[in-house]
C-alpha atoms as a PDB file:
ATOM      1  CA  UNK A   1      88.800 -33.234 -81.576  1.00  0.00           C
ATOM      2  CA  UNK A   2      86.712 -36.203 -82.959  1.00  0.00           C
ATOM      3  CA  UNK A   3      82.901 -35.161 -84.771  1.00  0.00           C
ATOM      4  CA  UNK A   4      80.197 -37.697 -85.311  1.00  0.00           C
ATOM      5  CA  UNK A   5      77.612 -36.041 -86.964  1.00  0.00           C
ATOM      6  CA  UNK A   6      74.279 -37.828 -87.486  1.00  0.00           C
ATOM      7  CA  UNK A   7      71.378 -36.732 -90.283  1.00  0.00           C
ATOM      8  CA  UNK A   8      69.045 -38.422 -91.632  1.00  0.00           C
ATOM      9  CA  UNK A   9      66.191 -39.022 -88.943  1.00  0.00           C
ATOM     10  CA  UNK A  10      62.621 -38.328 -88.749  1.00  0.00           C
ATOM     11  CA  UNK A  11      58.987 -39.111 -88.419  1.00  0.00           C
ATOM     12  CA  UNK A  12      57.697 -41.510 -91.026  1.00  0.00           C
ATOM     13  CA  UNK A  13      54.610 -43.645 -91.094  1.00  0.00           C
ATOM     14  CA  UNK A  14      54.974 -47.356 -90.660  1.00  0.00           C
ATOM     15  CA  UNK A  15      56.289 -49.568 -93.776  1.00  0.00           C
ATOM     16  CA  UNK A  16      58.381 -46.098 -94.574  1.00  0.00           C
ATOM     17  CA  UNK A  17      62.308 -45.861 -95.277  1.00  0.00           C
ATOM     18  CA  UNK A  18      65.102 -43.843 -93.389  1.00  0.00           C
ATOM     19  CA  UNK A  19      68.600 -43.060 -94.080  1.00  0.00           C
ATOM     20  CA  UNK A  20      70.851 -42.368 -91.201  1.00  0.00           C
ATOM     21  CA  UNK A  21      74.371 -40.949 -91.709  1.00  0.00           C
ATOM     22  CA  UNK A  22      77.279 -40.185 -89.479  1.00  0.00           C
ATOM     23  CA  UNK A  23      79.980 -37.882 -90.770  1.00  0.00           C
ATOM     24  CA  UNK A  24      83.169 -38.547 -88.761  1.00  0.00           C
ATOM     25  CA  UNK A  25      85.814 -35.637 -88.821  1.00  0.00           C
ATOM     26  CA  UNK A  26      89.728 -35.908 -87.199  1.00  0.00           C
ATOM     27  CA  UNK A  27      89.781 -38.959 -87.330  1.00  0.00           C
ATOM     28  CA  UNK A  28      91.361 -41.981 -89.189  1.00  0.00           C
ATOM     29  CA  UNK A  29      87.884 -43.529 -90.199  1.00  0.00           C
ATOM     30  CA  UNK A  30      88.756 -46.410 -91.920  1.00  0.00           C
ATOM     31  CA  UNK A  31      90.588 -47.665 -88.910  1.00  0.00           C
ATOM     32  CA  UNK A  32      87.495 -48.232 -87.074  1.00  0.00           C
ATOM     33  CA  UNK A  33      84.404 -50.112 -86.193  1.00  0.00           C
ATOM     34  CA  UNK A  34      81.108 -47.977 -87.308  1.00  0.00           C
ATOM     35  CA  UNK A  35      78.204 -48.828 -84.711  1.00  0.00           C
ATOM     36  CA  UNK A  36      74.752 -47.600 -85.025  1.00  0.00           C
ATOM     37  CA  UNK A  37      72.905 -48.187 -81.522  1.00  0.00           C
ATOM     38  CA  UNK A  38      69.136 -46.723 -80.660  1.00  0.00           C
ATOM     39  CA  UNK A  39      67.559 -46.082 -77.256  1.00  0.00           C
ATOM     40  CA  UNK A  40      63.924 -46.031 -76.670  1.00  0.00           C
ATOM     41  CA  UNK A  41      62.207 -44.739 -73.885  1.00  0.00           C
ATOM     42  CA  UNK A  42      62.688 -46.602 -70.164  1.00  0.00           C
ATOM     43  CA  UNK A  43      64.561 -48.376 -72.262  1.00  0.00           C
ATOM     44  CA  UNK A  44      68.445 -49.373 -72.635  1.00  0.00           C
ATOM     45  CA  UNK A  45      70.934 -48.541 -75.233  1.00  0.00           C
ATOM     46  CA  UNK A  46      70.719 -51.500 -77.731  1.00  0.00           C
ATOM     47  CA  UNK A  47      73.506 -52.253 -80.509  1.00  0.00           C
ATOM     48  CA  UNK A  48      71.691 -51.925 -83.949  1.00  0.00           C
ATOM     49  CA  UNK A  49      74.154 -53.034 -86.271  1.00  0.00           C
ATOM     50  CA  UNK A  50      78.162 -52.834 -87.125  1.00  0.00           C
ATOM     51  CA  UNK A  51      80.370 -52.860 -89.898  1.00  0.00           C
ATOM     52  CA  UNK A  52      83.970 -53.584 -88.946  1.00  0.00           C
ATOM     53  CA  UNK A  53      87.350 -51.739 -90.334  1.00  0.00           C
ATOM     54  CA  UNK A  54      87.002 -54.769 -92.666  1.00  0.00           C
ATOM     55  CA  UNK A  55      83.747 -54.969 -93.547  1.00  0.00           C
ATOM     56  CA  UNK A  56      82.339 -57.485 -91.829  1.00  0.00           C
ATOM     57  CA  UNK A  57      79.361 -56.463 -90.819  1.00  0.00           C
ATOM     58  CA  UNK A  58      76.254 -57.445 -87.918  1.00  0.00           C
ATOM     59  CA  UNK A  59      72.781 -56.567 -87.685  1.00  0.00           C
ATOM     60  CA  UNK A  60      70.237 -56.817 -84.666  1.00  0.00           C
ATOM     61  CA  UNK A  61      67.711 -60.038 -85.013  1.00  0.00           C
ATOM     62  CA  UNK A  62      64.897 -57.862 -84.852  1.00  0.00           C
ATOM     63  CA  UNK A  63      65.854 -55.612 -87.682  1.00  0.00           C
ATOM     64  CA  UNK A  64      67.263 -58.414 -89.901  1.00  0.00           C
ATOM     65  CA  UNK A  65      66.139 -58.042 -93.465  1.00  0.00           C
ATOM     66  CA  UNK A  66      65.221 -54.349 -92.809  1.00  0.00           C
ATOM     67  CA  UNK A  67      68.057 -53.072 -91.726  1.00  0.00           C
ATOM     68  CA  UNK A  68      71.691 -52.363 -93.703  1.00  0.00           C
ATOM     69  CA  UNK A  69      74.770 -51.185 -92.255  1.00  0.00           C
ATOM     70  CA  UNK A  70      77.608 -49.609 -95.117  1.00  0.00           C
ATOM     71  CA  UNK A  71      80.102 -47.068 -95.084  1.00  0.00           C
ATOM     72  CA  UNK A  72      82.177 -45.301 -97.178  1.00  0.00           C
ATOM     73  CA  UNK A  73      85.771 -44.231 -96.347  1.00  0.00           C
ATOM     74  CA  UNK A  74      85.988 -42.200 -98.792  1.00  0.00           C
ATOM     75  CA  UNK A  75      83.714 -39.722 -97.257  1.00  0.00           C
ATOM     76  CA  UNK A  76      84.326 -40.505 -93.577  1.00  0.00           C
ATOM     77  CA  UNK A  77      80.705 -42.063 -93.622  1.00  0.00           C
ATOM     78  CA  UNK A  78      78.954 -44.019 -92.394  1.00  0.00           C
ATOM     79  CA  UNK A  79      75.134 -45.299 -93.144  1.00  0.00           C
ATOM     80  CA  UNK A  80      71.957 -46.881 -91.738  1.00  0.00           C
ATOM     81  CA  UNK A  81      69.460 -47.556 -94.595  1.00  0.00           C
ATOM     82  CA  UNK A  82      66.022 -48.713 -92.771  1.00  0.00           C
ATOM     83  CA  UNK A  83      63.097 -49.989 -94.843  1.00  0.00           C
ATOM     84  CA  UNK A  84      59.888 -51.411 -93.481  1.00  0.00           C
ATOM     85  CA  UNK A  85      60.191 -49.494 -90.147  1.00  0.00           C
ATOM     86  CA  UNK A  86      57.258 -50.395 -87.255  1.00  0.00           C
ATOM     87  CA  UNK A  87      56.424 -48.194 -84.561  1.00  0.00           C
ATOM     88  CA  UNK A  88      58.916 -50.351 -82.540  1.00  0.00           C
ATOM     89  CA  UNK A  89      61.559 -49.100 -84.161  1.00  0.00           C
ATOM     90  CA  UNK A  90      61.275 -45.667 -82.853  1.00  0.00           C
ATOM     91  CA  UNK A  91      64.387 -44.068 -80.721  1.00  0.00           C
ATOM     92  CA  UNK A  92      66.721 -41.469 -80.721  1.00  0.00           C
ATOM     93  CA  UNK A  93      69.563 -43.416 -83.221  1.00  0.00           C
ATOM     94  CA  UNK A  94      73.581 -42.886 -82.356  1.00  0.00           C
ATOM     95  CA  UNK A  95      76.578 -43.566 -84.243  1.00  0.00           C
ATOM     96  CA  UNK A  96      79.706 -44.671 -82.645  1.00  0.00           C
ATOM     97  CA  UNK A  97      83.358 -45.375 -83.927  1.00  0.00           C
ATOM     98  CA  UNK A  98      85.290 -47.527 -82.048  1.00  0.00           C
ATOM     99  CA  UNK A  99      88.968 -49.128 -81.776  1.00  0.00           C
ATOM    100  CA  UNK A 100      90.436 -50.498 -79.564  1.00  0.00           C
ATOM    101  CA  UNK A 101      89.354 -48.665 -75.997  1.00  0.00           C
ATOM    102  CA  UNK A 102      89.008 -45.846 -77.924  1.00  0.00           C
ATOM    103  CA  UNK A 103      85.518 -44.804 -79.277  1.00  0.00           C
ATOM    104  CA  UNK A 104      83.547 -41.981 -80.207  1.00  0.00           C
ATOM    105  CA  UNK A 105      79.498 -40.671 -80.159  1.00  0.00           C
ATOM    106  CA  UNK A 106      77.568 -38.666 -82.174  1.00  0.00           C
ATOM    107  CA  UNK A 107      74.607 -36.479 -80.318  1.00  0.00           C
ATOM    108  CA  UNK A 108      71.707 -38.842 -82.022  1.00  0.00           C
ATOM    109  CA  UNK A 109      69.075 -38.385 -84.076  1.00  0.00           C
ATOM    110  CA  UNK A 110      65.396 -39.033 -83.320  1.00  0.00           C
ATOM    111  CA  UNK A 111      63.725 -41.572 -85.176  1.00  0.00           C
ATOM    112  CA  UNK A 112      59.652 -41.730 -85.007  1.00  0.00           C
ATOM    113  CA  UNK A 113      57.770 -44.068 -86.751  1.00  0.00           C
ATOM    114  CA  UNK A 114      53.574 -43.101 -85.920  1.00  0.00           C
ATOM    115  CA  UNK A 115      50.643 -43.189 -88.921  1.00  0.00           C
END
């Protein structure tokens, strides 16, 4: 059975830094697409940023700048790095690893950003 496993989250004041990983276990992770999506509150899921198989990689407008998406096959990783964070940014974070019609979710991880 396929694992995401997200760490990393947290509460941090605003201008603060994050690291998100996802650990991905049974699976062939360098054959997929590493997502990182977030859902706020009375909100919708939103797409945060993707790296492809490849390494071609995408990041949400609003997080441009801030934001970085990497992984490392090696260790079945993947990573969000997150610098300048606003109170906006808050949400529970998710990983996903997708191919094809296939794809996978990790349980989240809460971010909070509050002075």
């Amino acid at each position: 059975q396929v694992h995401l496993v997200e760490s990393g989250g947290g509460l941090v004041q605003p201008g603060g830094s994050l690291r998100l990983s996802c650990v991905a276990s049974n699976i062939l992770f360098n054959s997929y697409a590493m997502r990182w999506y977030r859902q706020a509150p009375g909100k919708q899921r939103e797409l945060v940023a993707s790296v492809t198989s490849g390494g071609a990689t995408y990041v949400l407008d609003s997080v441009k700048g801030r934001f970085t998406i990497s992984r490392d096959n090696a260790k079945n990783t993947g990573y969000l790095q997150m610098n300048s964070l606003e109170p906006e940014d808050t949400a529970v974070y998710y990983c996903n690893a997708a191919r094809y019609r296939e794809e996978h979710w990790g349980q989240g991880t809460q971010v909070t950003v509050s002075s």
